[in-house]
N, C-alpha and C. Protein backbone atom coordinates (compact mmCIF):
# COMPACT_ATOMS: atom_id res chain seq x y z
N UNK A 1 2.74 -22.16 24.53
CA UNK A 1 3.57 -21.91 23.37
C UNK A 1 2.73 -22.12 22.11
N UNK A 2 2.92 -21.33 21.17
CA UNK A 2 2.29 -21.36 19.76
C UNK A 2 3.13 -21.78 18.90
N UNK A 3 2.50 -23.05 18.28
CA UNK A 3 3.21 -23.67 17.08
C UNK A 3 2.99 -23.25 15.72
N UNK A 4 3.97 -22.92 15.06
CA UNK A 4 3.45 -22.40 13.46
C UNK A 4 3.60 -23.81 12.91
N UNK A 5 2.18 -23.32 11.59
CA UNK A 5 1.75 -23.94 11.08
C UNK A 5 3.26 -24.40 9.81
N UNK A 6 3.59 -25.31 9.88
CA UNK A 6 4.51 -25.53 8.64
C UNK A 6 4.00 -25.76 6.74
N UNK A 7 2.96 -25.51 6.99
CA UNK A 7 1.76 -25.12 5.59
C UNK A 7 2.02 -23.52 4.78
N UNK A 8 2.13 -22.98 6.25
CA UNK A 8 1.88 -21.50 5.49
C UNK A 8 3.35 -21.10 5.04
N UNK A 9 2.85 -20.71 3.71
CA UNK A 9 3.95 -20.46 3.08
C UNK A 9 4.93 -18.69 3.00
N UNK A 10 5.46 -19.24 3.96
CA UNK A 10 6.29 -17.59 4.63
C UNK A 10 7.51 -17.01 3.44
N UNK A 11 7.51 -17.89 2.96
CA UNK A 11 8.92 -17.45 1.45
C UNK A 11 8.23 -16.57 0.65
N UNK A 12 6.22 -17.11 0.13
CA UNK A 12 5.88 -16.42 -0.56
C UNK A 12 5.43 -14.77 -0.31
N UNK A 13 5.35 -14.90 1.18
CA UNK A 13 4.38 -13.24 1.28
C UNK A 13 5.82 -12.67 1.43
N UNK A 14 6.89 -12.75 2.17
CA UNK A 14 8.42 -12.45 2.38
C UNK A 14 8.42 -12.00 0.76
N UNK A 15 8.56 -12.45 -0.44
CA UNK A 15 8.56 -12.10 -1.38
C UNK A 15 7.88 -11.46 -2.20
N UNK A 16 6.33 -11.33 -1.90
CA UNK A 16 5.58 -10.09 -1.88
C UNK A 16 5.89 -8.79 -1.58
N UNK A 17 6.11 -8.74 -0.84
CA UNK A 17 6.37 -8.05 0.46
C UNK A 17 8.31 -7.45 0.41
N UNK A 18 8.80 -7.91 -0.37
CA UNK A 18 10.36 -7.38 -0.52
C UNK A 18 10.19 -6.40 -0.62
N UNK A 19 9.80 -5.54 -1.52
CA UNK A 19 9.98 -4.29 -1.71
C UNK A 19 9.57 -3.33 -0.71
N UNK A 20 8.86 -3.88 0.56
CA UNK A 20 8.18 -2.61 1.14
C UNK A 20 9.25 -3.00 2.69
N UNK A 21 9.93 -3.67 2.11
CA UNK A 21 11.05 -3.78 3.88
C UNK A 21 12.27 -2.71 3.35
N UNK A 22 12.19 -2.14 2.12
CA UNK A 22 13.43 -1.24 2.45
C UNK A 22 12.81 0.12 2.26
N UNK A 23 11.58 0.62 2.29
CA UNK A 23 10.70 2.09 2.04
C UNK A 23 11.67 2.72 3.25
N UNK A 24 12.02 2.20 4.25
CA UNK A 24 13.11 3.41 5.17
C UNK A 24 14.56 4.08 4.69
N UNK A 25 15.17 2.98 3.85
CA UNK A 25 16.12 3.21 3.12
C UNK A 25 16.29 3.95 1.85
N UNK A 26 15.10 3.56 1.32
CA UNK A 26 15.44 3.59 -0.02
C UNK A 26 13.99 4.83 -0.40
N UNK A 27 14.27 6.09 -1.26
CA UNK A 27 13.28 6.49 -1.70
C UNK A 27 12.58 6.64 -2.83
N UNK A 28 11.21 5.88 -3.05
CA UNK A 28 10.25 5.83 -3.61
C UNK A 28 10.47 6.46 -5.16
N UNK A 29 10.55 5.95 -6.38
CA UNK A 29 10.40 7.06 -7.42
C UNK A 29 9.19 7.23 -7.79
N UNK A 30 8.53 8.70 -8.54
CA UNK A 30 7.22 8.99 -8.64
C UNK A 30 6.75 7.85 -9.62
N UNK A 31 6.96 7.03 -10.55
CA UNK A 31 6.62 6.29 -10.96
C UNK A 31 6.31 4.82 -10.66
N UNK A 32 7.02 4.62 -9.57
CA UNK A 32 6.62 3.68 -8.66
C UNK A 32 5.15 4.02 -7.84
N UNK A 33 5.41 5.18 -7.19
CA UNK A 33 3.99 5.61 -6.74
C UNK A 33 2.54 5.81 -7.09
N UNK A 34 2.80 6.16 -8.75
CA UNK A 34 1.75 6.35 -9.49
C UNK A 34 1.42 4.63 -9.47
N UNK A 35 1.87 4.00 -9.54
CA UNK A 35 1.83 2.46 -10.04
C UNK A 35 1.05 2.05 -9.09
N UNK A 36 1.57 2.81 -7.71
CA UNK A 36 0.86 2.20 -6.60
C UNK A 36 -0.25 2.52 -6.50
N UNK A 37 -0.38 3.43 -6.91
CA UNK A 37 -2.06 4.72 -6.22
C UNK A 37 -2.80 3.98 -7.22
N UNK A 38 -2.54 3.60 -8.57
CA UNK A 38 -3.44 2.74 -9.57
C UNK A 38 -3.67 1.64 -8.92
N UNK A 39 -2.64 0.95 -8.27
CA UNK A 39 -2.71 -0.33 -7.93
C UNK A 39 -4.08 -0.51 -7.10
N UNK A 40 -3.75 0.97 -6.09
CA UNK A 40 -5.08 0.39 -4.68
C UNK A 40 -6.05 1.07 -5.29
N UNK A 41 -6.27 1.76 -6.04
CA UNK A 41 -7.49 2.32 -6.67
C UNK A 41 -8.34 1.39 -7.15
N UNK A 42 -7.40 0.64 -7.78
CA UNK A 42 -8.19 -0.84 -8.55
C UNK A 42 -8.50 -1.51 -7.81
N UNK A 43 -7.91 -1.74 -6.91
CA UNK A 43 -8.69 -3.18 -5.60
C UNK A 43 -9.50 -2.32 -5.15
N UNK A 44 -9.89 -1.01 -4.77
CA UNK A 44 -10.79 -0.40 -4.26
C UNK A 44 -11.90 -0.54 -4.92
N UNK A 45 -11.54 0.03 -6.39
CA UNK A 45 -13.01 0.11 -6.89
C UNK A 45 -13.57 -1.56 -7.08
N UNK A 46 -12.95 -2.38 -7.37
CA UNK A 46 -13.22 -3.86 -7.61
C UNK A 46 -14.07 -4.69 -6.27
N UNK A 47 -13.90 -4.09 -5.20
CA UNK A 47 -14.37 -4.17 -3.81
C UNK A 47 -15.89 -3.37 -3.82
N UNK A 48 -15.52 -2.04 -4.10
CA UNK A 48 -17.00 -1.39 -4.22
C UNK A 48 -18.26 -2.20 -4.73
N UNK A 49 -18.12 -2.93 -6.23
CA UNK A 49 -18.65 -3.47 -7.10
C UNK A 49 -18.86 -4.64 -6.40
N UNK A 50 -18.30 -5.58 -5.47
CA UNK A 50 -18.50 -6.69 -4.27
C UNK A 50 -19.57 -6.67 -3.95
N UNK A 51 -20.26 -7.89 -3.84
CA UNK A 51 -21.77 -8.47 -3.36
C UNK A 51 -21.24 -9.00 -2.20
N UNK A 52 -19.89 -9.03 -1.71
CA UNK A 52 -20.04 -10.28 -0.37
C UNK A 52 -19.52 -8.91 0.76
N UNK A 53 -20.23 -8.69 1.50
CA UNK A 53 -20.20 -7.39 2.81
C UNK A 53 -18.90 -7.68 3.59
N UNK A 54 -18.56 -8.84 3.62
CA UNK A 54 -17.33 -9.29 4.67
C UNK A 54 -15.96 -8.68 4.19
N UNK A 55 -16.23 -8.60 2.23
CA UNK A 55 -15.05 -7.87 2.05
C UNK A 55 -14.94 -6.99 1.85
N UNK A 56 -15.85 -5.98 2.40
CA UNK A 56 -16.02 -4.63 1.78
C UNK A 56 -15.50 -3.96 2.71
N UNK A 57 -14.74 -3.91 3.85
CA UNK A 57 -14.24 -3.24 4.85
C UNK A 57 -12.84 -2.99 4.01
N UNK A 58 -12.05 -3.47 2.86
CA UNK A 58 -11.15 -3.66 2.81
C UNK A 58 -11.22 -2.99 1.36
N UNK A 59 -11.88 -1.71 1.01
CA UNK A 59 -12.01 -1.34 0.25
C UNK A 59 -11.66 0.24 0.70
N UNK A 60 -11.73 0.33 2.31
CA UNK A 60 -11.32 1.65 2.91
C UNK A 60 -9.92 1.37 3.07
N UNK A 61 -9.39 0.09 3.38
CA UNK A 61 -7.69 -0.03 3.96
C UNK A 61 -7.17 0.69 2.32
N UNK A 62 -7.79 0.43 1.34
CA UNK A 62 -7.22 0.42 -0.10
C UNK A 62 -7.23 1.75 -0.43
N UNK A 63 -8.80 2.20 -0.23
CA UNK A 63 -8.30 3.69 -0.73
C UNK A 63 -7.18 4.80 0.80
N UNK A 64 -7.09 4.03 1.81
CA UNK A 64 -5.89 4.77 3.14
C UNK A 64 -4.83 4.60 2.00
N UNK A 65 -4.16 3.53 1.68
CA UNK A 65 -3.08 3.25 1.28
C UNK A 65 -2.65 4.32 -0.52
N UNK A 66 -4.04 4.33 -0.93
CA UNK A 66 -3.93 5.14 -2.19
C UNK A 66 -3.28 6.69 -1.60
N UNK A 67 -4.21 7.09 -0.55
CA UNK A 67 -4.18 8.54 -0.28
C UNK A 67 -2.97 8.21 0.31
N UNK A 68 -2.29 7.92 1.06
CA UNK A 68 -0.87 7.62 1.51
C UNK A 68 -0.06 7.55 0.76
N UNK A 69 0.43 7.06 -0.30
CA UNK A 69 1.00 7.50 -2.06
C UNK A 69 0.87 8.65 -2.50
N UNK A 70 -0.66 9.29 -2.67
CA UNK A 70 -0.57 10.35 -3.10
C UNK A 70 0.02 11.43 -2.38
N UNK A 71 -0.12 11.65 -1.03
CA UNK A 71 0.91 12.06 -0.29
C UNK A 71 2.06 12.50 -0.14
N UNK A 72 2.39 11.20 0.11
CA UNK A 72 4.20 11.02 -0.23
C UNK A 72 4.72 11.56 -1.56
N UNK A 73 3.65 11.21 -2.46
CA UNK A 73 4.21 11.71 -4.15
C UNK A 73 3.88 13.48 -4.14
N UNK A 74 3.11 13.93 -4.08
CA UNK A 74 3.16 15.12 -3.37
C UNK A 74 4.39 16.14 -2.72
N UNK A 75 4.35 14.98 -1.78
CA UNK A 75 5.78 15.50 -0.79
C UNK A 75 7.45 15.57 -1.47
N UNK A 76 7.09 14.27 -2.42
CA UNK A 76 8.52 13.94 -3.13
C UNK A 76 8.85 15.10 -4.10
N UNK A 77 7.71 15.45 -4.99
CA UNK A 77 7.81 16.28 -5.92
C UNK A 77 8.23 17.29 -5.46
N UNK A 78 7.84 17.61 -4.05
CA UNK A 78 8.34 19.06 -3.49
C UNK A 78 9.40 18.91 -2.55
N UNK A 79 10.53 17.72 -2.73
CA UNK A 79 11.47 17.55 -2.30
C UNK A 79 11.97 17.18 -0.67
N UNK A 80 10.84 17.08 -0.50
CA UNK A 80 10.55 16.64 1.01
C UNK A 80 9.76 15.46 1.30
N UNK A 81 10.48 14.50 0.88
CA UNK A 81 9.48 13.07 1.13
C UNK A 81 9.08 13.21 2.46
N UNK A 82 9.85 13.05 3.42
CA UNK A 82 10.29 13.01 4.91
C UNK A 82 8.84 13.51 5.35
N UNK A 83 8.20 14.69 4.79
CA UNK A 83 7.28 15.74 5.14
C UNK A 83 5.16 15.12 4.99
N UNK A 84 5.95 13.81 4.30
CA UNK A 84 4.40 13.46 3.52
C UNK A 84 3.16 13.80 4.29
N UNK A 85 3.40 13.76 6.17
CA UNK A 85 2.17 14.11 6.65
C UNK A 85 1.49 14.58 7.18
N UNK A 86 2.19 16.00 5.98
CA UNK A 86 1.76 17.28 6.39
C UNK A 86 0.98 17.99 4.95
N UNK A 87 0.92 16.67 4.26
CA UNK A 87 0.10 17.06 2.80
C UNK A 87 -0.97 16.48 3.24
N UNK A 88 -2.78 17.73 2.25
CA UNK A 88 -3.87 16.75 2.42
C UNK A 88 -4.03 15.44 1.43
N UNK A 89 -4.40 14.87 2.22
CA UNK A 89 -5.45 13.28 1.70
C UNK A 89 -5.93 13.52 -0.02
């Protein structure tokens, strides 16, 4: 049996993290998206510029997640969120 750690603080990422437990329900406005695609663009490029190699793998999860926005925003504009992945990257 695995014991959780009673340290890690599960309220805070739960609250990070609110907004992306209802993306099935609820759809995305383009201005939210743009917000986003800036968002991972910036940790991307801020990663590029990284001297430490260990975190630089996590500069590709950033720009997946950008092109995954742009996508969907793509798709939304043309009224077919549902469709996002069938737009290119």
């Amino acid at each position: 049996m695995v014991r959780r750690d009673a340290t890690i603080p599960t309220r805070d990422v739960a609250k990070a993290y609110r907004d992306d437990w209802h993306t099935l329900d609820h759809r995305p406005t383009e201005s939210q998206l743009r917000r986003e695609i800036a968002y991972y663009e910036g940790l991307a490029a801020q990663l590029r510029r990284s001297m430490d190699p260990s975190e630089r793998w996590k500069q590709h999860l950033y720009k997946d997640h950008a092109s995954h926005r742009r996508k969907l925003l793509a798709a939304l504009r043309d009224g077919r969120p549902e469709a996002w992945v069938e737009y290119p990257g």
